[in-house]
Every structure is written in structure tokens, then in C-alpha cells.
Protein backbone atom coordinates (compact mmCIF):
# COMPACT_ATOMS: atom_id res chain seq x y z
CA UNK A 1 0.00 0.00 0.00
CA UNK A 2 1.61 3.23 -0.94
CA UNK A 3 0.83 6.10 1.67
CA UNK A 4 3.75 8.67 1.05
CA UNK A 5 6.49 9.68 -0.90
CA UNK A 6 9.64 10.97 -0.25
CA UNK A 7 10.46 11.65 -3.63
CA UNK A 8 12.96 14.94 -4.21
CA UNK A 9 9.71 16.78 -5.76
CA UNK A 10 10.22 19.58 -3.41
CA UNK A 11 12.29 20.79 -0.15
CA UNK A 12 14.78 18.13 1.07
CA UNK A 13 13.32 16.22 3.95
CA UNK A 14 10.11 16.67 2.71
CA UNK A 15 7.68 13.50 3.19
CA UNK A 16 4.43 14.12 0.73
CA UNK A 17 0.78 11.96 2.59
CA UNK A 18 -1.10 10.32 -0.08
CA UNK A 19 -4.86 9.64 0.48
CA UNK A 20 -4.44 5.92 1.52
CA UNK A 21 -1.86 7.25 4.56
CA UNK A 22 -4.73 8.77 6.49
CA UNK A 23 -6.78 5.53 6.10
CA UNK A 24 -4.23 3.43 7.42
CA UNK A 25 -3.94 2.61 11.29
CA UNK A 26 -1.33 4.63 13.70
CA UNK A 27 0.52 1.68 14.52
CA UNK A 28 0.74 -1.75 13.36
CA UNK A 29 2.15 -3.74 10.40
CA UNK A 30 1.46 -1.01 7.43
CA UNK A 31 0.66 2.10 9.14
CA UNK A 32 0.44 5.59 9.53
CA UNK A 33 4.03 5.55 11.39
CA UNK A 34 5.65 2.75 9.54
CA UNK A 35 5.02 4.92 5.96
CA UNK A 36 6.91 7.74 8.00
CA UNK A 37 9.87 5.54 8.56
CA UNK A 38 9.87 3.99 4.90
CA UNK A 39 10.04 7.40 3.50
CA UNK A 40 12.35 8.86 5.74
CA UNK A 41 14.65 6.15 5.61
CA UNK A 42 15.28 7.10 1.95
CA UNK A 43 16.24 10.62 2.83
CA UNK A 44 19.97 10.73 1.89
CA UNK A 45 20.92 12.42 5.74
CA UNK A 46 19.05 9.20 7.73
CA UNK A 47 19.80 6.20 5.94
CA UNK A 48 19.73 6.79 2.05
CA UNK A 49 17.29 3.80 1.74
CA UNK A 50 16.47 2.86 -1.55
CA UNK A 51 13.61 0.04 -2.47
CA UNK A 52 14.49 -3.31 -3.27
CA UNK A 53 12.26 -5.52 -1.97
CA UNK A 54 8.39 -4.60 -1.12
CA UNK A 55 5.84 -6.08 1.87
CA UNK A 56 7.11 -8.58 4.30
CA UNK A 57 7.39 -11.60 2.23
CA UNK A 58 9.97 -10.19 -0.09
CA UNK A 59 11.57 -7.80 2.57
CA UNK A 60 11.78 -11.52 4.91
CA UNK A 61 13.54 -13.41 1.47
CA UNK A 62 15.89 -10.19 1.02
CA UNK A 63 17.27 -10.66 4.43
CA UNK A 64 17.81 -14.12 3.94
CA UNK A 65 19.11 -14.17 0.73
CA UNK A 66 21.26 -10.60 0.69
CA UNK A 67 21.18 -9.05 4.10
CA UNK A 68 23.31 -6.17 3.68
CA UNK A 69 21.18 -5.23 0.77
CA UNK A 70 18.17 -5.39 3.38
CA UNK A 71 19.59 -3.15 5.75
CA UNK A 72 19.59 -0.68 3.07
CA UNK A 73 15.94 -1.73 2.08
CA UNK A 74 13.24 1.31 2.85
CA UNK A 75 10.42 -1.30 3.52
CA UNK A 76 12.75 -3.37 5.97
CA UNK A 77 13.46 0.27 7.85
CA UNK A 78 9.71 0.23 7.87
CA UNK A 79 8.94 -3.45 9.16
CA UNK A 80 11.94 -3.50 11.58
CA UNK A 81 10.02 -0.69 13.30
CA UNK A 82 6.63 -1.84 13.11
CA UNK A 83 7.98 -5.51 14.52
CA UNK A 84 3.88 -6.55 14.02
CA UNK A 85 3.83 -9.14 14.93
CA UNK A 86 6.59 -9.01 17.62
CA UNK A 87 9.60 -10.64 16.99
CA UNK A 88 10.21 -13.95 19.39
């Protein structure tokens, strides 16, 4: 589900909410904060983030296959955060 963009339309640092980001819940897997995080993490002054793998399936067969391509993976910024459901 897309809910923002951090695209360099505009100022840097600059996250831009789509319409599905205010339908989505607060916290949880695919939320309101974890679409904060994804975006931010591709700011080039937090972590540069780029996407190469998207939703927890692929972002889950990333880190297994390449992990040091999934710590620079926007949507595993996004589900390390969210940790829904918790990690054991």
C-alpha cells in the first residue's frame, strides 16, 4: 500500500501523505508511522534507503538471501520498526 512519498519533488526532507496514509492505522504492520519511517529512511541524511524488496514476504527473502542489501531496504526500515507481529 503506498501512503507517502519521499520523492525529491520539493524541499529536502520533505515527506508528501497520499490519500491511503490517512486511512491506514497509527501503529501496526502497514501504518500511519511505519510509511513515516519507509520514507524517511530514503532521505539521503538518515539512511539513504532505496527500495528493493516490497511487503514482508519479499523484505523476509531479502534478508535471507542478501542481508546487507536489506539493511539498506526502505520497507525493511519500515517493518523493523513496526515488529507486528513481535519478533520472538
Amino acid at each position: 500500500m503506498f501512503h507517502s512519498e519521499s520523492l525529491p519533488r520539493g524541499a529536502p526532507g520533505v515527506i508528501y501523505l497520499c490519500d491511503p496514509f490517512w486511512k491506514a492505522p497509527i501503529t501496526g504492520t502497514n501504518s500511519k508511522a511505519g510509511a513515516l519511517i519507509h520514507a524517511a529512511a530514503q532521505f539521503a541524511r538518515t539512511a539513504g534507503a532505496k527500495e528493493y524488496a516490497l511487503g514482508q514476504i519479499a523484505c523476509k527473502e531479502l534478508a535471507n538471501d542478501t542481508p546487507g542489501i536489506a539493511t539498506k531496504n526502505a520497507d525493511s526500515h519500515k517493518y523493523f520498526a513496526e515488529n507486528d507481529p513481535p519478533l520472538a
